[in-house]
PDB file of N, CA and C in Angstrom:
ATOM      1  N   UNK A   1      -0.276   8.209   4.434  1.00  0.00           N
ATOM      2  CA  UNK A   1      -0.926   6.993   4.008  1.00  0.00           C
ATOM      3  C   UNK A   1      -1.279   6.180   5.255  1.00  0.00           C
ATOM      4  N   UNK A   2      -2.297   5.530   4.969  1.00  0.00           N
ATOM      5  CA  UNK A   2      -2.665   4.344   6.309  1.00  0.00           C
ATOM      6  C   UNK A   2      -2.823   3.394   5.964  1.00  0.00           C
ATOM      7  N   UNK A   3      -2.445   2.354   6.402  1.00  0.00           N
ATOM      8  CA  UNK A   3      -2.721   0.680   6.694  1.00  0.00           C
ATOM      9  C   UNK A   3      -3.531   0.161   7.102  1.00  0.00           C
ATOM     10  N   UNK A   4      -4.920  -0.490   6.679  1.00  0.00           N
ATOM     11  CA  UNK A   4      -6.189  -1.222   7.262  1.00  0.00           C
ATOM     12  C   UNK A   4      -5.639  -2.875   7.169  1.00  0.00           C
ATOM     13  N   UNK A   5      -4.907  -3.514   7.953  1.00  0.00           N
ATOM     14  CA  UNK A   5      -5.224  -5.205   7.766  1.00  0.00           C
ATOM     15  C   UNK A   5      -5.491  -5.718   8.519  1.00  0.00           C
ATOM     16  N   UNK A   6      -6.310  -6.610   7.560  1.00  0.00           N
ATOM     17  CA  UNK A   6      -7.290  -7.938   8.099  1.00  0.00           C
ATOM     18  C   UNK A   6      -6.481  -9.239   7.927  1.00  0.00           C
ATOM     19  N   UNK A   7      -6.930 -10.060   9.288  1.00  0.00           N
ATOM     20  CA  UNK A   7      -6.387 -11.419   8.927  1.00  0.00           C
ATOM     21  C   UNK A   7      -6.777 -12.020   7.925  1.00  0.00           C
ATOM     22  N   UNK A   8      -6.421 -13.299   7.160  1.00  0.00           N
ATOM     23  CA  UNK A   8      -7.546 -14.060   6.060  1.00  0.00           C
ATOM     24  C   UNK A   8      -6.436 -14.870   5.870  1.00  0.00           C
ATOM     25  N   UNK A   9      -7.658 -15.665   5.286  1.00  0.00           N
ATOM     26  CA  UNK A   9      -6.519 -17.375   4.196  1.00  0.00           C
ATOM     27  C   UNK A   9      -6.084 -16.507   3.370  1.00  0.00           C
ATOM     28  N   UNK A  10      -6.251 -15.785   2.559  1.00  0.00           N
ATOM     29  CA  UNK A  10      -5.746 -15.227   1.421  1.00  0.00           C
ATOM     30  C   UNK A  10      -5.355 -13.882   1.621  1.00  0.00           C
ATOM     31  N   UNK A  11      -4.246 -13.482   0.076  1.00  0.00           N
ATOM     32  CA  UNK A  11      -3.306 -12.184   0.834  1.00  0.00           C
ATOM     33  C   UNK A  11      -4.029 -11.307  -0.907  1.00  0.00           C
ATOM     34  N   UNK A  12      -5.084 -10.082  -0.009  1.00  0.00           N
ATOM     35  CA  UNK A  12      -5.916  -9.423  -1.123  1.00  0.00           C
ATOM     36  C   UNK A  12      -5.457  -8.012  -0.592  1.00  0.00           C
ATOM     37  N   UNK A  13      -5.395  -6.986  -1.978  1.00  0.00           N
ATOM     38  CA  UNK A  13      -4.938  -5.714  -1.740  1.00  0.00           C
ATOM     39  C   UNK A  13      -5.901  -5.393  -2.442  1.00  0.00           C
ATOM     40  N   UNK A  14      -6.233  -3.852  -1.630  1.00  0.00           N
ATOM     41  CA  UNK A  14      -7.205  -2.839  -2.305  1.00  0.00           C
ATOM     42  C   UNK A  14      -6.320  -1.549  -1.594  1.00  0.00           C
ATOM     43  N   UNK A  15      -6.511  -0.704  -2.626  1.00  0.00           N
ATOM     44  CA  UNK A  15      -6.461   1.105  -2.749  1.00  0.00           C
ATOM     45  C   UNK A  15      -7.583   2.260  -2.416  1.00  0.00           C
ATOM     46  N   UNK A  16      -7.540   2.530  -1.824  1.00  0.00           N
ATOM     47  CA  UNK A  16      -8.936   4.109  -1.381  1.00  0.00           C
ATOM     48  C   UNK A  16      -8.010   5.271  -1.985  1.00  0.00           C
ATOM     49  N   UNK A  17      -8.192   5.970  -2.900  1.00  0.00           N
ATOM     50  CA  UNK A  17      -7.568   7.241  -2.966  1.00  0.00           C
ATOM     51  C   UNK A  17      -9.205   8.356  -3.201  1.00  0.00           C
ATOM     52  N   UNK A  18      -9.441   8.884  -2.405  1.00  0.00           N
ATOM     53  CA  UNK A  18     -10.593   9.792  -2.301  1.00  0.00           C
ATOM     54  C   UNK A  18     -10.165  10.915  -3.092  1.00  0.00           C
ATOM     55  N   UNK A  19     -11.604  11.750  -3.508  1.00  0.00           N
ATOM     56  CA  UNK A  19     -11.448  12.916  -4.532  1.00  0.00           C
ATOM     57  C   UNK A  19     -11.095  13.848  -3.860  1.00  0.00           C
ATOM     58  N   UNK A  20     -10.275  13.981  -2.538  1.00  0.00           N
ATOM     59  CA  UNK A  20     -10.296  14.783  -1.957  1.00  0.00           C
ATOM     60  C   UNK A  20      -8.516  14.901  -2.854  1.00  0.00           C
ATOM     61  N   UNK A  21      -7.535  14.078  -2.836  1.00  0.00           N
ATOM     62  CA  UNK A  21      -6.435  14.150  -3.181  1.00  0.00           C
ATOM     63  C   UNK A  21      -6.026  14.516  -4.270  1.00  0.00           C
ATOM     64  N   UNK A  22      -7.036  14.717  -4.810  1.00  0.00           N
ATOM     65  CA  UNK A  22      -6.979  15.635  -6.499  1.00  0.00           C
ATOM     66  C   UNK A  22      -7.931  15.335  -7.219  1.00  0.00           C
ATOM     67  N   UNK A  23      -7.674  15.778  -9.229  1.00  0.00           N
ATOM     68  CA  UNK A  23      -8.243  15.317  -9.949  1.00  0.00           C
ATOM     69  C   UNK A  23      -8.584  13.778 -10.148  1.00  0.00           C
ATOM     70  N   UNK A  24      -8.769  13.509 -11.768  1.00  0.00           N
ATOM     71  CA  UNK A  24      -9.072  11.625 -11.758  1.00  0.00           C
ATOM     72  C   UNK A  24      -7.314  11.411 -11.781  1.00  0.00           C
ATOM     73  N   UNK A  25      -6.922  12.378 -13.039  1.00  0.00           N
ATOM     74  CA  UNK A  25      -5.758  12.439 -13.271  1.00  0.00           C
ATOM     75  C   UNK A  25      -4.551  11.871 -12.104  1.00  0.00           C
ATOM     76  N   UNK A  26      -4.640  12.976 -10.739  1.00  0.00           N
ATOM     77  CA  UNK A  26      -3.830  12.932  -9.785  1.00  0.00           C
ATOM     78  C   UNK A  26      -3.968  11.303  -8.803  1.00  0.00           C
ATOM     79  N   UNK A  27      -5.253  11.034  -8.848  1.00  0.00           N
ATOM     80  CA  UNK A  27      -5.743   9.793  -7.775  1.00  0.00           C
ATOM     81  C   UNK A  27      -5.410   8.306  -8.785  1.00  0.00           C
ATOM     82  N   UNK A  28      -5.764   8.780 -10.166  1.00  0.00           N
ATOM     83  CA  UNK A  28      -5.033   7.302 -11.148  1.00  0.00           C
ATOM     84  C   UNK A  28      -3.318   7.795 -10.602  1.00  0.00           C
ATOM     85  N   UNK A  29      -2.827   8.703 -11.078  1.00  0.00           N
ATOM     86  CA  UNK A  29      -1.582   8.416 -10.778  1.00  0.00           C
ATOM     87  C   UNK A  29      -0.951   7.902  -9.278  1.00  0.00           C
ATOM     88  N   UNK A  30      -1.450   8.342  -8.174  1.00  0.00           N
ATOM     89  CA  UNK A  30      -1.328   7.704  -6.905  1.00  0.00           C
ATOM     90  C   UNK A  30      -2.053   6.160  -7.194  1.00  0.00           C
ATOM     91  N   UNK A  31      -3.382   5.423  -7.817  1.00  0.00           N
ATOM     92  CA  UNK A  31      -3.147   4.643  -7.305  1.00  0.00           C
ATOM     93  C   UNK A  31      -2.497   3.239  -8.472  1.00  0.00           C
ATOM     94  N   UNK A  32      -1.828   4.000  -9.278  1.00  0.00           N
ATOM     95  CA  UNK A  32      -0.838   2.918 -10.081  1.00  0.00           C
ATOM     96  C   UNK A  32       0.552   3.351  -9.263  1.00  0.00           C
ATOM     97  N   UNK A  33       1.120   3.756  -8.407  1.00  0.00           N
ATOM     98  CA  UNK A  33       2.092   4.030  -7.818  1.00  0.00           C
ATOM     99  C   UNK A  33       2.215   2.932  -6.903  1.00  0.00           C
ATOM    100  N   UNK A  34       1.012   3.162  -6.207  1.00  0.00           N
ATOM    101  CA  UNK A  34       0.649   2.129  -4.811  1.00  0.00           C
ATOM    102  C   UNK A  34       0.291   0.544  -5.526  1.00  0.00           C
ATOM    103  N   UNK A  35       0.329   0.302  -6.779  1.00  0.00           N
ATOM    104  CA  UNK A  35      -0.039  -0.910  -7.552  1.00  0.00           C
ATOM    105  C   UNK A  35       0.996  -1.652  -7.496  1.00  0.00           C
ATOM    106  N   UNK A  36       1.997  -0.700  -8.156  1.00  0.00           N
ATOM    107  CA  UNK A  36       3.226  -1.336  -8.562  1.00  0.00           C
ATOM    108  C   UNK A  36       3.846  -1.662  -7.149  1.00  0.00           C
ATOM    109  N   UNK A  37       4.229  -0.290  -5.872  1.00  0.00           N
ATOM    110  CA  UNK A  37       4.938  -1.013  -4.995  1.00  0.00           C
ATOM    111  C   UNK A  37       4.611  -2.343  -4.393  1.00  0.00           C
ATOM    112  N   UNK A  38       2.878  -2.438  -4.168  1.00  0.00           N
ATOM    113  CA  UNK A  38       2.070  -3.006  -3.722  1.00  0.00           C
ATOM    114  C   UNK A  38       2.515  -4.697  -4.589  1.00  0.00           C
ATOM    115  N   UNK A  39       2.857  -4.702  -5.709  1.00  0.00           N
ATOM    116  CA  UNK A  39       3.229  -5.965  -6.769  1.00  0.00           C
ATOM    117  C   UNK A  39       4.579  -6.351  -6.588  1.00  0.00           C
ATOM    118  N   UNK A  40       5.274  -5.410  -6.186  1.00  0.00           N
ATOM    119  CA  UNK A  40       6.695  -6.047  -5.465  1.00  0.00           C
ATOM    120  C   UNK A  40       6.963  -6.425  -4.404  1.00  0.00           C
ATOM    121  N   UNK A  41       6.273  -5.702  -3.348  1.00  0.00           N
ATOM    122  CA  UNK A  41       6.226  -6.514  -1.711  1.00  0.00           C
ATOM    123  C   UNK A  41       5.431  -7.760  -1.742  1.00  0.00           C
ATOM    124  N   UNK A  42       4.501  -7.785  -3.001  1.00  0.00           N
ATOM    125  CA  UNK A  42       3.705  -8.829  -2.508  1.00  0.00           C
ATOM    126  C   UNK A  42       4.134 -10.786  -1.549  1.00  0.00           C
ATOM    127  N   UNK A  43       4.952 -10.584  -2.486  1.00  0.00           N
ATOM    128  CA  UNK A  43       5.696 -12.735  -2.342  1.00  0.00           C
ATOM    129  C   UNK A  43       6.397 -11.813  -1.150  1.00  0.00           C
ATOM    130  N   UNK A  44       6.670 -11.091  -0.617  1.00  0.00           N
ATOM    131  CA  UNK A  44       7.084 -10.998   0.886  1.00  0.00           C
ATOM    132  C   UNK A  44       6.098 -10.655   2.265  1.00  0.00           C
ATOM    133  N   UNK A  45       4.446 -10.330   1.355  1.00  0.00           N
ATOM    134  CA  UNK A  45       4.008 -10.366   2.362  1.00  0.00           C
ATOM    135  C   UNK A  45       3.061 -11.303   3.006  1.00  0.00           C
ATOM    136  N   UNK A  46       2.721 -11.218   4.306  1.00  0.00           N
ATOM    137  CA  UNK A  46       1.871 -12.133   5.429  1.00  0.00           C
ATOM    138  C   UNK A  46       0.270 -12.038   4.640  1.00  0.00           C
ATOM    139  N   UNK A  47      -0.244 -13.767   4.519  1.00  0.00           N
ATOM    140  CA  UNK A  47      -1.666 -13.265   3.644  1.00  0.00           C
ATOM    141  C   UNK A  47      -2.779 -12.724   5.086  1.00  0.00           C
ATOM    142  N   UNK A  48      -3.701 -12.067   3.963  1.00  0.00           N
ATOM    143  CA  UNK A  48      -4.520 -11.223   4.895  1.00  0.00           C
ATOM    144  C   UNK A  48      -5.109 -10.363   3.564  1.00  0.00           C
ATOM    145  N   UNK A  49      -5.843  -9.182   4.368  1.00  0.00           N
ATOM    146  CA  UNK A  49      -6.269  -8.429   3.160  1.00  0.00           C
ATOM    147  C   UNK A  49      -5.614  -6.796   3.758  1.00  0.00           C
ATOM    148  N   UNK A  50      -5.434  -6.176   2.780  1.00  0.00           N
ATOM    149  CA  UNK A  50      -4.685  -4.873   3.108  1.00  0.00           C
ATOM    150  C   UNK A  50      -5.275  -3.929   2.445  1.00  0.00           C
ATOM    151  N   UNK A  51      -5.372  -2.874   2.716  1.00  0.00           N
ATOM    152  CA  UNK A  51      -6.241  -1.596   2.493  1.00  0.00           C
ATOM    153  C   UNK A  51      -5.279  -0.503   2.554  1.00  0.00           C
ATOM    154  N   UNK A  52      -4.620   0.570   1.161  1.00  0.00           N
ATOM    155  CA  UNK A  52      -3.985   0.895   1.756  1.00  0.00           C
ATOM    156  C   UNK A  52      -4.478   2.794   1.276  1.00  0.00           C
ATOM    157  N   UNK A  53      -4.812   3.679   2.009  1.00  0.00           N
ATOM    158  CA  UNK A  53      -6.200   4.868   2.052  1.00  0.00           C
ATOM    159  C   UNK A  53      -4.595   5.709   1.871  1.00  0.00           C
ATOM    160  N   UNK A  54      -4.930   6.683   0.814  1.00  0.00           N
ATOM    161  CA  UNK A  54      -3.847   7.626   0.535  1.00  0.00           C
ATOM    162  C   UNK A  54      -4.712   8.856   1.194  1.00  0.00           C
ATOM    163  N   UNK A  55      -3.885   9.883   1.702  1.00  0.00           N
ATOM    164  CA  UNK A  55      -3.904  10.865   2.150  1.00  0.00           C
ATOM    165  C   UNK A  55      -3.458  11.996   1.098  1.00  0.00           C
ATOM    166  N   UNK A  56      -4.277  13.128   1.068  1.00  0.00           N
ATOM    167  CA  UNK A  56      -4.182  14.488   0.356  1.00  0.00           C
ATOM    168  C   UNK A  56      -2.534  14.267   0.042  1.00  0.00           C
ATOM    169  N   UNK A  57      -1.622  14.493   1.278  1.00  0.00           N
ATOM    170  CA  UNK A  57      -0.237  14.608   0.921  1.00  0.00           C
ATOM    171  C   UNK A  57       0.370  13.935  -0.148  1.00  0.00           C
ATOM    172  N   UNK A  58      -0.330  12.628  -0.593  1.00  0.00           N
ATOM    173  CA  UNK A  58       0.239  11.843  -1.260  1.00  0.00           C
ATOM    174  C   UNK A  58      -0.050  12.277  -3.209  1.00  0.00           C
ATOM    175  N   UNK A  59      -0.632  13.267  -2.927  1.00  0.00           N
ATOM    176  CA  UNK A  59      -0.563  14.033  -4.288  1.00  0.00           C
ATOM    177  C   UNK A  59       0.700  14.660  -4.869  1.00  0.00           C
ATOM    178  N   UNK A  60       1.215  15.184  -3.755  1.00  0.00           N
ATOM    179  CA  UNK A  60       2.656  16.056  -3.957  1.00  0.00           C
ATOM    180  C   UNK A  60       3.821  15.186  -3.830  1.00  0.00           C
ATOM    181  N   UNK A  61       3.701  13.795  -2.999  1.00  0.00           N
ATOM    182  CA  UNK A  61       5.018  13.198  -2.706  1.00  0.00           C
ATOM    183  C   UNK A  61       5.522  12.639  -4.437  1.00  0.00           C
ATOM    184  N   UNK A  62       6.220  12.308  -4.321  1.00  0.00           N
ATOM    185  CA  UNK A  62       7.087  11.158  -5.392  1.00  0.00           C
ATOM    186  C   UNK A  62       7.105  10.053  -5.111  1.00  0.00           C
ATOM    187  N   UNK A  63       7.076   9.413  -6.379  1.00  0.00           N
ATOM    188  CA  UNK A  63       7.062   7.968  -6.252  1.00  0.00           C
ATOM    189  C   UNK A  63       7.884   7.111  -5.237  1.00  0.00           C
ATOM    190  N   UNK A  64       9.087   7.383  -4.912  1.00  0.00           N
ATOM    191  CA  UNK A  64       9.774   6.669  -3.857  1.00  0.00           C
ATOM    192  C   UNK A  64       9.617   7.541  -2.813  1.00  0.00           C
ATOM    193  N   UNK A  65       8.674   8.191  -2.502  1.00  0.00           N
ATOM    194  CA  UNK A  65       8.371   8.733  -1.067  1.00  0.00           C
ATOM    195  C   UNK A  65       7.560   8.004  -0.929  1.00  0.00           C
ATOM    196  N   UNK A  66       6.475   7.670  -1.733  1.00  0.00           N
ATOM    197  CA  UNK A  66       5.117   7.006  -1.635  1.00  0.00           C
ATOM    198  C   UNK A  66       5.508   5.076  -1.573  1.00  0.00           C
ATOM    199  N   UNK A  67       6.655   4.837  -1.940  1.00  0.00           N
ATOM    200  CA  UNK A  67       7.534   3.476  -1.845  1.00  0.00           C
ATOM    201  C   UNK A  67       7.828   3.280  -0.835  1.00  0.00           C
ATOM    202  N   UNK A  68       8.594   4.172   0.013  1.00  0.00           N
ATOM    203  CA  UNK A  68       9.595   4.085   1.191  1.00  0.00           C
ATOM    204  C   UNK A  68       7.958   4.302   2.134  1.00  0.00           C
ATOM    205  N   UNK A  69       7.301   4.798   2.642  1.00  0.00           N
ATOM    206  CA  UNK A  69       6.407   4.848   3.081  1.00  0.00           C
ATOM    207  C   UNK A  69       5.261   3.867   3.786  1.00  0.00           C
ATOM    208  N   UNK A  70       5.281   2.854   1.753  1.00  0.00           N
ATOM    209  CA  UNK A  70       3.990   2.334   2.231  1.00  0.00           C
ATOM    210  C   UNK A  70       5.266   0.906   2.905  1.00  0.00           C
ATOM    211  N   UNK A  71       6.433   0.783   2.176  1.00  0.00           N
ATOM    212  CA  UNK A  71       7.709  -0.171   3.560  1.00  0.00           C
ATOM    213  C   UNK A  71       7.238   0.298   4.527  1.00  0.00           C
ATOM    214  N   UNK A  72       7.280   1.393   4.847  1.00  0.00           N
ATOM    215  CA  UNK A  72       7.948   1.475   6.700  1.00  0.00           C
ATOM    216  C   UNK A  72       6.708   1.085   7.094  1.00  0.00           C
ATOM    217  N   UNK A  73       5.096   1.284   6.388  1.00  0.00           N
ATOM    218  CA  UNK A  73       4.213   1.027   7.228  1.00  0.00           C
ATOM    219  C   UNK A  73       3.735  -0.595   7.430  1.00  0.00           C
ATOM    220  N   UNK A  74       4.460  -1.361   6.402  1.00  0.00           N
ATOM    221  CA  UNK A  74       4.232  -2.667   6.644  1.00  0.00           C
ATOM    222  C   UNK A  74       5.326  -3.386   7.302  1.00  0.00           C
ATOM    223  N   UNK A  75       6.267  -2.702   7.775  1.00  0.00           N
ATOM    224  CA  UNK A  75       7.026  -3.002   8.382  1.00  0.00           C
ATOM    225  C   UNK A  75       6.659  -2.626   9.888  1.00  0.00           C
ATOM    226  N   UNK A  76       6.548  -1.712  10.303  1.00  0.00           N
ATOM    227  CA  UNK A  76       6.109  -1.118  11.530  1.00  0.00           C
ATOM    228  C   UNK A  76       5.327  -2.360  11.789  1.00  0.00           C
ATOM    229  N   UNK A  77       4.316  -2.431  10.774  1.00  0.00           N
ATOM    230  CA  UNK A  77       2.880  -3.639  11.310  1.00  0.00           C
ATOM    231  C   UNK A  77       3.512  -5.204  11.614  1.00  0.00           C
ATOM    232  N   UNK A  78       4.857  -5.467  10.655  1.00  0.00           N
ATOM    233  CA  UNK A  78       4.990  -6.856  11.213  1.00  0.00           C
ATOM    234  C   UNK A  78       4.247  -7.792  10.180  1.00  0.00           C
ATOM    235  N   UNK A  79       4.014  -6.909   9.045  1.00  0.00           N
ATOM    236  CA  UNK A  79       3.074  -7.944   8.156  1.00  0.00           C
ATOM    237  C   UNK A  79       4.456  -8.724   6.728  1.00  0.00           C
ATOM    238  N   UNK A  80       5.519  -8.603   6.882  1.00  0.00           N
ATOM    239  CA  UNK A  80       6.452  -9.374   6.346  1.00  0.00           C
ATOM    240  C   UNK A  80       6.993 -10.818   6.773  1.00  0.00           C
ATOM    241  N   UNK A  81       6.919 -11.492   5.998  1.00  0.00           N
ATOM    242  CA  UNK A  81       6.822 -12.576   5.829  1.00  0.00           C
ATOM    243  C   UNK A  81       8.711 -12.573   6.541  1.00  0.00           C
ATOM    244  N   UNK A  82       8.598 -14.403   7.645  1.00  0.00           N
ATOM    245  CA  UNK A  82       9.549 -14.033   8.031  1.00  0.00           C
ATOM    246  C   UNK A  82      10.450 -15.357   7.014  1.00  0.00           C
ATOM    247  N   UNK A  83      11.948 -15.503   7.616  1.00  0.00           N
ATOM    248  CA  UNK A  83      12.666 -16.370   6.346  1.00  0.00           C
ATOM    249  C   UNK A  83      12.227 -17.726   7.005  1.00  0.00           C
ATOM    250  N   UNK A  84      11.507 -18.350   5.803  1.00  0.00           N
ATOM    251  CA  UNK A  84      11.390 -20.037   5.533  1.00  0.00           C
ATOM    252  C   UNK A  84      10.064 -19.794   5.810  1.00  0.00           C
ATOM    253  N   UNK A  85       9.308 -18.777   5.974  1.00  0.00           N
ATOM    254  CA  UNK A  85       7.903 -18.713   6.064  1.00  0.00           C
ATOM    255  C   UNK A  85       6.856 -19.074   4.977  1.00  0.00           C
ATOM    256  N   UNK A  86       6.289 -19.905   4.352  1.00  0.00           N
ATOM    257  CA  UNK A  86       4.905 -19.905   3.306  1.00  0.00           C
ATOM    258  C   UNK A  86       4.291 -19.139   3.173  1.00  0.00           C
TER     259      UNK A  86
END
């Protein structure tokens, strides 16, 4: 998976899952996966806009591979909100 963010006043998420990663079937199920984690990090994350492009692999992973993942990559980035932050 990869991480595209942009600065902004506002904190906007979008999903790319290309037909390359499967059927409609396989790419709806990746991108209600990436919805939901994406709806629980949200009130922790830095606003901006985030883009987050699934990769072929992400057909075969599991849901908390595809969880733990899209963490480490917003973590790596520094886009978490720090404590007492707005």
């Amino acid at each position: 998976m990869v991480l595209v963010y942009l600065r902004g006043r506002d904190l906007k998420i979008g999903f790319s899952v290309s037909s390359k990663v499967g059927n409609a079937v396989t790419r709806n199920r990746v991108r209600r996966c990436l919805r939901e984690d994406a709806r629980l990090l949200r009130p922790r994350l830095k606003r901006g806009k985030y883009i987050f492009v699934a990769r072929v692999a992400a057909a075969k992973c599991a849901h908390e591979a595809l969880t733990r993942e899209m963490s480490a990559l917003i973590g790596r980035a520094g886009l978490l909100k720090e404590d007492g932050e707005a």
